[in-house]
PDB file of N, CA and C in Angstrom:
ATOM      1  N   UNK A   1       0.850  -1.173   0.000  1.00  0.00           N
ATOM      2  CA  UNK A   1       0.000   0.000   0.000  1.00  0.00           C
ATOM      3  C   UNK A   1       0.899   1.241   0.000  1.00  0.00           C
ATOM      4  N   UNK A   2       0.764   2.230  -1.021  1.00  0.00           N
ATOM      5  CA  UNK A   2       1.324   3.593  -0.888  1.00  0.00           C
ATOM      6  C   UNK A   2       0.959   4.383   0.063  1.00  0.00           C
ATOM      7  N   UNK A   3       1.753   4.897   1.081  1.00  0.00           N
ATOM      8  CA  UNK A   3       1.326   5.520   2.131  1.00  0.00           C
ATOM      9  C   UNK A   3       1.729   7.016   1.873  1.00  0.00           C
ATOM     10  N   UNK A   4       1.539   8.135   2.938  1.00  0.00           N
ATOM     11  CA  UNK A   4       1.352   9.718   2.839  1.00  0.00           C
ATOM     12  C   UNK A   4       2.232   9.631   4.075  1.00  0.00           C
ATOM     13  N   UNK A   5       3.231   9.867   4.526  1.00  0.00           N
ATOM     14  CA  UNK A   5       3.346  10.093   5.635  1.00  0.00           C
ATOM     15  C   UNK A   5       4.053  11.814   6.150  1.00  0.00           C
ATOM     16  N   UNK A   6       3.537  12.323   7.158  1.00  0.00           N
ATOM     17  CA  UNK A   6       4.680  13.647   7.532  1.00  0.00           C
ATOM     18  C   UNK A   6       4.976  13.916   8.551  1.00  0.00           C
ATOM     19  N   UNK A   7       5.309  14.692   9.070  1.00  0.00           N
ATOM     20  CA  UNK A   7       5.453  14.714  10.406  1.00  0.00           C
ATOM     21  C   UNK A   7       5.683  16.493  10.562  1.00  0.00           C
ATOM     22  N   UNK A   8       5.311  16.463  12.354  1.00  0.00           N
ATOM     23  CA  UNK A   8       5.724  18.150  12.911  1.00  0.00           C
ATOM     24  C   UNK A   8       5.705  17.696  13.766  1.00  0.00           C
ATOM     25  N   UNK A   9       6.435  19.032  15.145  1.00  0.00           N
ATOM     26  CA  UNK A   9       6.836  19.379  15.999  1.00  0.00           C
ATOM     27  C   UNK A   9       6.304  20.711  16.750  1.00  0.00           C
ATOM     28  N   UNK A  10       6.414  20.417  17.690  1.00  0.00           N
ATOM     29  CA  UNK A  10       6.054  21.317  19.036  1.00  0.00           C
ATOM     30  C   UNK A  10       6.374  21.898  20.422  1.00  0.00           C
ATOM     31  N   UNK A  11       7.048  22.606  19.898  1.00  0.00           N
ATOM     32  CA  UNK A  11       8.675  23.396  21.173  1.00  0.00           C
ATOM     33  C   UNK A  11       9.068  23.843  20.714  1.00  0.00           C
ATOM     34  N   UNK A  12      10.397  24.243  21.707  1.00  0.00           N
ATOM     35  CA  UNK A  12      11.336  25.357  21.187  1.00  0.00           C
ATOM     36  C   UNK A  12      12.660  24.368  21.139  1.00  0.00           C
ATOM     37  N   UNK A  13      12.321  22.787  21.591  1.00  0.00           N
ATOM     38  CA  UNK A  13      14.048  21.842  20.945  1.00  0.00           C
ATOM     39  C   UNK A  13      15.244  22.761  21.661  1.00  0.00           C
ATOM     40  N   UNK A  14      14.926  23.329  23.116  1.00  0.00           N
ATOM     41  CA  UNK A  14      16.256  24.059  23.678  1.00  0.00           C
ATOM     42  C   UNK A  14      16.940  22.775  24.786  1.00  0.00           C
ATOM     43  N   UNK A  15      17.933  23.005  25.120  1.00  0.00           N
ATOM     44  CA  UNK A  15      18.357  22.068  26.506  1.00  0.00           C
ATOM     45  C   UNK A  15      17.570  22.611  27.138  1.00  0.00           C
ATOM     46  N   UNK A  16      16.994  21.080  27.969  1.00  0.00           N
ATOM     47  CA  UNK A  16      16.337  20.939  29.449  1.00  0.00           C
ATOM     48  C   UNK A  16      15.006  21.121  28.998  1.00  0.00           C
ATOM     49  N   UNK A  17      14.349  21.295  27.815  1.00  0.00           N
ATOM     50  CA  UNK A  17      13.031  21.260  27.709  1.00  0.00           C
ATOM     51  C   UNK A  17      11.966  19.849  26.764  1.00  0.00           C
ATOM     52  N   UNK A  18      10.709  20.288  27.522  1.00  0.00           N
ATOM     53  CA  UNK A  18      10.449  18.767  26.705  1.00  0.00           C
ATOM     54  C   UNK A  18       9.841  19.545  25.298  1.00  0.00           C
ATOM     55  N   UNK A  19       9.183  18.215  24.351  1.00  0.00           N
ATOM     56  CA  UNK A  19       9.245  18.968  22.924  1.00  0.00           C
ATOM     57  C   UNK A  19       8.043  18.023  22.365  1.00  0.00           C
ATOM     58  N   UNK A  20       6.896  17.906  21.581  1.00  0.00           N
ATOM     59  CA  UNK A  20       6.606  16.894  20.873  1.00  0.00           C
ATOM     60  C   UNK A  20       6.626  16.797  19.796  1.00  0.00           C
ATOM     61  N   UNK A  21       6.830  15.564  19.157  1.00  0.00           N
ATOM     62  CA  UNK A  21       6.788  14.848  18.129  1.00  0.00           C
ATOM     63  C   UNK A  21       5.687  14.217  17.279  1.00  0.00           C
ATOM     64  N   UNK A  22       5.054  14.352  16.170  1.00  0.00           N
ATOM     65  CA  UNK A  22       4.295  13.991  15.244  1.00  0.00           C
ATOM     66  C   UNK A  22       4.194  13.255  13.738  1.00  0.00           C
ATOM     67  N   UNK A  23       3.810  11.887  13.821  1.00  0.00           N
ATOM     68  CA  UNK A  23       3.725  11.263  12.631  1.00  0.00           C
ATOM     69  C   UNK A  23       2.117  11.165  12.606  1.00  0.00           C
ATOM     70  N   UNK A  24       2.169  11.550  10.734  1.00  0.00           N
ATOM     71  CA  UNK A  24       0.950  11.218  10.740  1.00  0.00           C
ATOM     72  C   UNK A  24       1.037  10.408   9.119  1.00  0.00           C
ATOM     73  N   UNK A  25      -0.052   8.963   9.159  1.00  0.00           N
ATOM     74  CA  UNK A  25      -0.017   8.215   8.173  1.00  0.00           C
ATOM     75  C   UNK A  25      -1.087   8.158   7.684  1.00  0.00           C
ATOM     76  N   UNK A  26      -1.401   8.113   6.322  1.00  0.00           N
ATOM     77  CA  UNK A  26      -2.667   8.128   5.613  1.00  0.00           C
ATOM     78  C   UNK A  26      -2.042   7.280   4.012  1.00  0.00           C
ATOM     79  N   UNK A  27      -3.246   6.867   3.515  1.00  0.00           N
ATOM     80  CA  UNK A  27      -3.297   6.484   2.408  1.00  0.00           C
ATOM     81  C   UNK A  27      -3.417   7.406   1.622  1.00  0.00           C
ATOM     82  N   UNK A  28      -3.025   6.994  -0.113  1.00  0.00           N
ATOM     83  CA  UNK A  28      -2.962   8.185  -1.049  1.00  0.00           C
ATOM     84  C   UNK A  28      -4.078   8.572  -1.057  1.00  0.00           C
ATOM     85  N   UNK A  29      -5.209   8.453  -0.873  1.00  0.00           N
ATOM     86  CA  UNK A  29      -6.287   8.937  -0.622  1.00  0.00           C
ATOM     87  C   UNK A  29      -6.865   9.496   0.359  1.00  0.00           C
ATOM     88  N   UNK A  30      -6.297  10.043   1.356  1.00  0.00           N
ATOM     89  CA  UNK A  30      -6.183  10.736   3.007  1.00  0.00           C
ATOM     90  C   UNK A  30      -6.852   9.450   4.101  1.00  0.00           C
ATOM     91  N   UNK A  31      -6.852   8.438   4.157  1.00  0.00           N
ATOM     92  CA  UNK A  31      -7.645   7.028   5.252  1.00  0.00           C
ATOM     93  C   UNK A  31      -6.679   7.635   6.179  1.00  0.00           C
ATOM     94  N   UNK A  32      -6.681   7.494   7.110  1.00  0.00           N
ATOM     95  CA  UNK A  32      -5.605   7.282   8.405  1.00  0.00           C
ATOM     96  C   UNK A  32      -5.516   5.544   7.914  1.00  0.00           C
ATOM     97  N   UNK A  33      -3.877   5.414   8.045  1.00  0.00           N
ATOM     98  CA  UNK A  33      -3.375   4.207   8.412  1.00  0.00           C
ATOM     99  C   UNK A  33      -2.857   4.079   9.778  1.00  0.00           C
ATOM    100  N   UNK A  34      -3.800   2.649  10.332  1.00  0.00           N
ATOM    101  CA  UNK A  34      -3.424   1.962  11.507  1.00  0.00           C
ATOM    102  C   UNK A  34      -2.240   1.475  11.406  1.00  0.00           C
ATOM    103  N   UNK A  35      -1.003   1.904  12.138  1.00  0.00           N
ATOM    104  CA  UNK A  35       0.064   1.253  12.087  1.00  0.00           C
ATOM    105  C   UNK A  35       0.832   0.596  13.264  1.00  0.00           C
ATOM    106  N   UNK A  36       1.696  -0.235  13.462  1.00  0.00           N
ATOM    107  CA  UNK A  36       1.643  -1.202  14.528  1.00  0.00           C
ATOM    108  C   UNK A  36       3.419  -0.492  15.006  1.00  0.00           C
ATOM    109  N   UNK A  37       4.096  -0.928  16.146  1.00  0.00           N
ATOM    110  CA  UNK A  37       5.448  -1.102  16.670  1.00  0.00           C
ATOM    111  C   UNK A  37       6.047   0.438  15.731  1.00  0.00           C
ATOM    112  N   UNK A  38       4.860   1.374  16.618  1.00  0.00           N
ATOM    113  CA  UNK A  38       5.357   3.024  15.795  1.00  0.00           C
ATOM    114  C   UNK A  38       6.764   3.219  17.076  1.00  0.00           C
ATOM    115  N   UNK A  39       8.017   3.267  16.364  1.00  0.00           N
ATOM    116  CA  UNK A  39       9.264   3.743  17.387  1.00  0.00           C
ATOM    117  C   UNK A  39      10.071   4.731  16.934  1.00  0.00           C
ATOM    118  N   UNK A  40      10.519   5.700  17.744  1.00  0.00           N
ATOM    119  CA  UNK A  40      11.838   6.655  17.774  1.00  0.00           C
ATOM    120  C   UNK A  40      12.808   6.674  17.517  1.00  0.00           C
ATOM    121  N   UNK A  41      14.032   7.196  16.851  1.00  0.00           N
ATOM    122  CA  UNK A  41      15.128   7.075  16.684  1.00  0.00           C
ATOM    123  C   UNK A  41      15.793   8.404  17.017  1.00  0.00           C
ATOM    124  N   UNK A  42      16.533   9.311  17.754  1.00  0.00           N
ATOM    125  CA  UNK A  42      16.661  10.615  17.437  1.00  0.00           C
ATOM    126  C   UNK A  42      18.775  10.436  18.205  1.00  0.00           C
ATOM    127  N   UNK A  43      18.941  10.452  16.593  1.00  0.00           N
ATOM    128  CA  UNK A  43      20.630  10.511  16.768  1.00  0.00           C
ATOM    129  C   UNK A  43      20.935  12.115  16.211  1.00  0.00           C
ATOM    130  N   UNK A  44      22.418  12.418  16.995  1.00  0.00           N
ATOM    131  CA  UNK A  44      22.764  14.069  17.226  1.00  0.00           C
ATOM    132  C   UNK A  44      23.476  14.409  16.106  1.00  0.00           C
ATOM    133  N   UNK A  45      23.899  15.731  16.191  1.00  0.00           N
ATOM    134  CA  UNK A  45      24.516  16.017  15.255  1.00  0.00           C
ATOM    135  C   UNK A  45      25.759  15.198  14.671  1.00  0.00           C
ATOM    136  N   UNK A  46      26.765  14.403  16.054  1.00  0.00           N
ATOM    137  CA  UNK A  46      27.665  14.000  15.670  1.00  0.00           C
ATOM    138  C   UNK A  46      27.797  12.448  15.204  1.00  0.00           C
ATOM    139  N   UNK A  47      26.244  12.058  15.331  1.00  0.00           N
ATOM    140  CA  UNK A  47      26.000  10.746  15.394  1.00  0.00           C
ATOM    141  C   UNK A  47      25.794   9.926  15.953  1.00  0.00           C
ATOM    142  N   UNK A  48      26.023  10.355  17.599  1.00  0.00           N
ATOM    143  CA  UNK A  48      25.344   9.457  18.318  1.00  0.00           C
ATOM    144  C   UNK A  48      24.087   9.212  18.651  1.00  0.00           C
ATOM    145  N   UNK A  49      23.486   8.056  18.841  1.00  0.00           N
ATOM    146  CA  UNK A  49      22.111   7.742  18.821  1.00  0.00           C
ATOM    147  C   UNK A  49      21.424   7.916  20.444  1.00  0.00           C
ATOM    148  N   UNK A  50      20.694   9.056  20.957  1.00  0.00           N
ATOM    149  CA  UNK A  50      20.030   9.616  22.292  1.00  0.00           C
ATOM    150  C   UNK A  50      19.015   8.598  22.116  1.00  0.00           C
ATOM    151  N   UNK A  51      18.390   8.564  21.558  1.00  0.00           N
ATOM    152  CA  UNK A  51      16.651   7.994  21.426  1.00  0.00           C
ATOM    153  C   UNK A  51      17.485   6.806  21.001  1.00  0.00           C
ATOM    154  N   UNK A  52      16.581   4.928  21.273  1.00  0.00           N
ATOM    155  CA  UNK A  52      16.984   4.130  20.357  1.00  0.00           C
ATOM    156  C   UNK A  52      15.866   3.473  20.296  1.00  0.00           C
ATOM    157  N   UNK A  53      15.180   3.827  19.336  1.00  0.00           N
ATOM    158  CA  UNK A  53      13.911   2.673  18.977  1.00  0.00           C
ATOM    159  C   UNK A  53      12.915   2.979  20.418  1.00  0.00           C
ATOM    160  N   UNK A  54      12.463   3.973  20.971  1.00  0.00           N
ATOM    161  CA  UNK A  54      11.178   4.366  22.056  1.00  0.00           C
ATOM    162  C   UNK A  54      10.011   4.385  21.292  1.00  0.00           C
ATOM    163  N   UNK A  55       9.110   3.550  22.202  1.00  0.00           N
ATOM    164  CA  UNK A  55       7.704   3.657  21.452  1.00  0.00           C
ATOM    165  C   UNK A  55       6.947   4.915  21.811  1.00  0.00           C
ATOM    166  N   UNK A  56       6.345   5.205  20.579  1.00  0.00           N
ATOM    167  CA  UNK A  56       5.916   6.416  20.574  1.00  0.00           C
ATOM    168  C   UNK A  56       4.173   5.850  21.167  1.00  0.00           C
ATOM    169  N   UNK A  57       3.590   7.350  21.247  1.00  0.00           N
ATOM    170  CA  UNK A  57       2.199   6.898  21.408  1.00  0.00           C
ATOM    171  C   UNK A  57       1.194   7.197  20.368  1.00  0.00           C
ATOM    172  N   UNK A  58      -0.185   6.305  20.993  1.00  0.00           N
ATOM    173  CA  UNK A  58      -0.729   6.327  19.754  1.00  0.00           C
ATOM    174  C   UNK A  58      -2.110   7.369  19.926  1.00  0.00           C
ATOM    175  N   UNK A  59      -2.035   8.408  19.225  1.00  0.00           N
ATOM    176  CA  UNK A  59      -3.038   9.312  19.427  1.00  0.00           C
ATOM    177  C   UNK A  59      -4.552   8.808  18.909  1.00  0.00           C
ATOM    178  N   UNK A  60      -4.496   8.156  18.159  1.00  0.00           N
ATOM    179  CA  UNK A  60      -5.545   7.926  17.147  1.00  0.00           C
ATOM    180  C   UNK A  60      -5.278   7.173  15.743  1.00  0.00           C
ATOM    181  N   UNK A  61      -5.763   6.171  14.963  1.00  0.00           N
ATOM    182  CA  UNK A  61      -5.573   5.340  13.512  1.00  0.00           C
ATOM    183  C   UNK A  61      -4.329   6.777  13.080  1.00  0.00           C
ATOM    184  N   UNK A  62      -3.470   6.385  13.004  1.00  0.00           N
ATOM    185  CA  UNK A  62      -2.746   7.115  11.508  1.00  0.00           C
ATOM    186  C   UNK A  62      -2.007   8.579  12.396  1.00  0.00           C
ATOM    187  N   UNK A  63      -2.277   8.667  13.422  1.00  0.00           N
ATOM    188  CA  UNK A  63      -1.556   9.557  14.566  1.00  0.00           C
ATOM    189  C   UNK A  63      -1.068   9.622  15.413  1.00  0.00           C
ATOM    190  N   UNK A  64       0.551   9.646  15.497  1.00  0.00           N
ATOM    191  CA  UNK A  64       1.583   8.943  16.139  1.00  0.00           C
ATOM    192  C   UNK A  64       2.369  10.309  16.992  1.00  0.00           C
ATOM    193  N   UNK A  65       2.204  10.345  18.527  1.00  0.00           N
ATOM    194  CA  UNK A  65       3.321  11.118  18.978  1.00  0.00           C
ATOM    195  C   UNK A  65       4.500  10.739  19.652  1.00  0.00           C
ATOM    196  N   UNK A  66       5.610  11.472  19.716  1.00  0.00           N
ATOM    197  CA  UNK A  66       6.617  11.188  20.577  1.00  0.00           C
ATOM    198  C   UNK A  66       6.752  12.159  21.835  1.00  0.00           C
ATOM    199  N   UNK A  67       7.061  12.342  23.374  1.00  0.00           N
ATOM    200  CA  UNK A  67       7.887  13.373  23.673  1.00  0.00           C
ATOM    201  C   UNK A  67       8.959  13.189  24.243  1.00  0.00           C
ATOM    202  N   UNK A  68       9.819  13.982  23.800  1.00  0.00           N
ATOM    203  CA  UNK A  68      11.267  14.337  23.658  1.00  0.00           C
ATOM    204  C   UNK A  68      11.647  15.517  24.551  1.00  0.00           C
ATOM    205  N   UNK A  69      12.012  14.795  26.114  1.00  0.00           N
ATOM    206  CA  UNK A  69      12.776  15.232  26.624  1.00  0.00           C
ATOM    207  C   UNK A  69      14.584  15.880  26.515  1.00  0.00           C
ATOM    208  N   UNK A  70      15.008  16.812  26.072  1.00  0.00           N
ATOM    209  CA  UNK A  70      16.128  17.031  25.542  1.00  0.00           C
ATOM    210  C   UNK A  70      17.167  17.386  27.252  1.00  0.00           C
ATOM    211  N   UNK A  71      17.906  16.644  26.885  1.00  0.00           N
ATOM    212  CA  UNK A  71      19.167  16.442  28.131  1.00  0.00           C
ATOM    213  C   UNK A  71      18.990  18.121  28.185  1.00  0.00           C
ATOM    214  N   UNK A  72      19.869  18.759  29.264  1.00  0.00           N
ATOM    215  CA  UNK A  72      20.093  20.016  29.640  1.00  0.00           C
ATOM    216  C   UNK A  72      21.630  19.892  29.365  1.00  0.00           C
ATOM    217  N   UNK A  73      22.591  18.990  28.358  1.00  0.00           N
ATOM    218  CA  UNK A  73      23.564  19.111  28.192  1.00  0.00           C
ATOM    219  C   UNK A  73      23.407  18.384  26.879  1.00  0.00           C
ATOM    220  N   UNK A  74      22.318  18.517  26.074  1.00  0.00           N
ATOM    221  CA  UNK A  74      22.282  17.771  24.660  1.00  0.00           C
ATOM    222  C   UNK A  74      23.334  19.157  23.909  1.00  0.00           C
ATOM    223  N   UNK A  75      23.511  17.687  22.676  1.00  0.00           N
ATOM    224  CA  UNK A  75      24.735  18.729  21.961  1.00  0.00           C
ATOM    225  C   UNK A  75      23.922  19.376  20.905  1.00  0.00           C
ATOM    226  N   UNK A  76      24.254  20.897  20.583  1.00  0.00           N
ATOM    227  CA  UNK A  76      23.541  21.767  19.998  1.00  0.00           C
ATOM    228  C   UNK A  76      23.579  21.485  18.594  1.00  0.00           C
ATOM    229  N   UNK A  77      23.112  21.782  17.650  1.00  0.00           N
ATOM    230  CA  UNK A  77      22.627  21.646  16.111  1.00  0.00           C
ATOM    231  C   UNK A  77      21.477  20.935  15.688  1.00  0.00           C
ATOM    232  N   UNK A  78      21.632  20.058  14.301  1.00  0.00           N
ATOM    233  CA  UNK A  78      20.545  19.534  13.671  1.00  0.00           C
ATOM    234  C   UNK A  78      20.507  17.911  13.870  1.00  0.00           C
ATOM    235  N   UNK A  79      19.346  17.200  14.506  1.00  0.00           N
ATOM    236  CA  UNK A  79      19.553  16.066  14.722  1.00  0.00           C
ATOM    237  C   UNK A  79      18.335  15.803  13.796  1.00  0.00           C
ATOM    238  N   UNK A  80      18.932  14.407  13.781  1.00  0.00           N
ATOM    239  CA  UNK A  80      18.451  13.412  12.869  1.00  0.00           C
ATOM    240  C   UNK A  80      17.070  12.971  13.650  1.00  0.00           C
ATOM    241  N   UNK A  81      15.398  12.580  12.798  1.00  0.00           N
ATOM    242  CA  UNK A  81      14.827  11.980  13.085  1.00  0.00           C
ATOM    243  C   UNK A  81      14.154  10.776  12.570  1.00  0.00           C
ATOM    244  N   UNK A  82      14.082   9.366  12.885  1.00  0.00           N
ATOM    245  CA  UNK A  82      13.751   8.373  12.377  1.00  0.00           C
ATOM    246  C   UNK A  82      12.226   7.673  13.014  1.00  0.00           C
ATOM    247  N   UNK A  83      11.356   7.747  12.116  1.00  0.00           N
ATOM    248  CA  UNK A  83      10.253   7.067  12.755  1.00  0.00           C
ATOM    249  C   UNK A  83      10.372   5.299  11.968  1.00  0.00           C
ATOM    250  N   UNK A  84       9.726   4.589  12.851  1.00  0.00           N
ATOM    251  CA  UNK A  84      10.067   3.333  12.293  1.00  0.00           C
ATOM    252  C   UNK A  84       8.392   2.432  12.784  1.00  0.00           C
ATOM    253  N   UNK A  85       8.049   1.857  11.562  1.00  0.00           N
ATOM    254  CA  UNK A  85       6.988   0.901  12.009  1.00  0.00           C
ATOM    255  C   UNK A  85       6.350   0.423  11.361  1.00  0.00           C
ATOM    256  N   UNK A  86       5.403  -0.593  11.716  1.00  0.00           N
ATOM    257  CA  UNK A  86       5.039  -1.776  10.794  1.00  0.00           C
ATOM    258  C   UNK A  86       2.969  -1.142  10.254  1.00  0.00           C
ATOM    259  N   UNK A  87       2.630  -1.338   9.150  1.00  0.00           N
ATOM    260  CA  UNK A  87       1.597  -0.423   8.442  1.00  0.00           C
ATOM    261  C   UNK A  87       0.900  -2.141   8.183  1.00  0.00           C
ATOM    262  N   UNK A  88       0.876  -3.115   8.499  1.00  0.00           N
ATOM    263  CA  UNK A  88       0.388  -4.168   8.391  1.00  0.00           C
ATOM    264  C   UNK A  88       0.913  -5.100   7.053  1.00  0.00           C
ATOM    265  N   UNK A  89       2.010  -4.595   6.214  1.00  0.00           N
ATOM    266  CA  UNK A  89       2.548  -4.894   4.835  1.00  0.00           C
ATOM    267  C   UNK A  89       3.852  -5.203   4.804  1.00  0.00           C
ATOM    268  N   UNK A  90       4.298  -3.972   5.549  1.00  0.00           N
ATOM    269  CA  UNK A  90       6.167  -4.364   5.652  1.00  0.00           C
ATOM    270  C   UNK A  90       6.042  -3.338   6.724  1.00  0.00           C
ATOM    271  N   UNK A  91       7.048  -3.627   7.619  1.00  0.00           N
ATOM    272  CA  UNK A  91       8.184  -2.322   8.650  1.00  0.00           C
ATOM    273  C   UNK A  91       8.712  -1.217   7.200  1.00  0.00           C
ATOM    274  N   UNK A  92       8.797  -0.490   7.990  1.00  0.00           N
ATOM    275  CA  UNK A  92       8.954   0.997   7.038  1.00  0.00           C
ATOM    276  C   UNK A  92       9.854   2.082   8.531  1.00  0.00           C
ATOM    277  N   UNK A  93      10.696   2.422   7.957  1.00  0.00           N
ATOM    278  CA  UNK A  93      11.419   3.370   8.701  1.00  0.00           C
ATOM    279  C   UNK A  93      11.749   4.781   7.587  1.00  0.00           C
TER     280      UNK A  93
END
């Protein structure tokens, strides 16, 4: 099945604050897709991996949050985000 997927955010992503996270899945035709083992990945600028595979929660069919507590000594720049999970067809990350 061809899926829609996107995602946003909600914070300011500073040290010491929490932040949330948003996947949302739909079919090419807007359905919400039910998706199963929805998890986190959130590695730093330099590559190390903070988050490893945390299950996110499930808001609703096809609406997936995370929150993301950020260390008060996380390292500053652009980190990487990976959502990962199974849509009833294949795992998809």
């Amino acid at each position: 099945m061809a899926l829609s997927q996107s995602t946003e955010s909600q914070g300011t992503f500073a040290q010491g604050t929490s932040n949330s996270l948003f996947l949302r899945l739909t079919s090419l035709n807007s359905q919400p897709v039910a998706a199963t083992d929805v998890a986190v990945t959130l590695t730093s600028p330099s590559g190390e991996v903070d988050v490893d595979g945390d299950v996110a929660i499930t808001i609703s069919d096809g609406y997936y949050a995370y929150i993301w507590s950020v260390a008060s000594d996380a390292e500053v720049g652009r980190w990487d985000l990976t959502w990962a999970y199974n849509d009833g067809i294949e795992t998809n990350t």
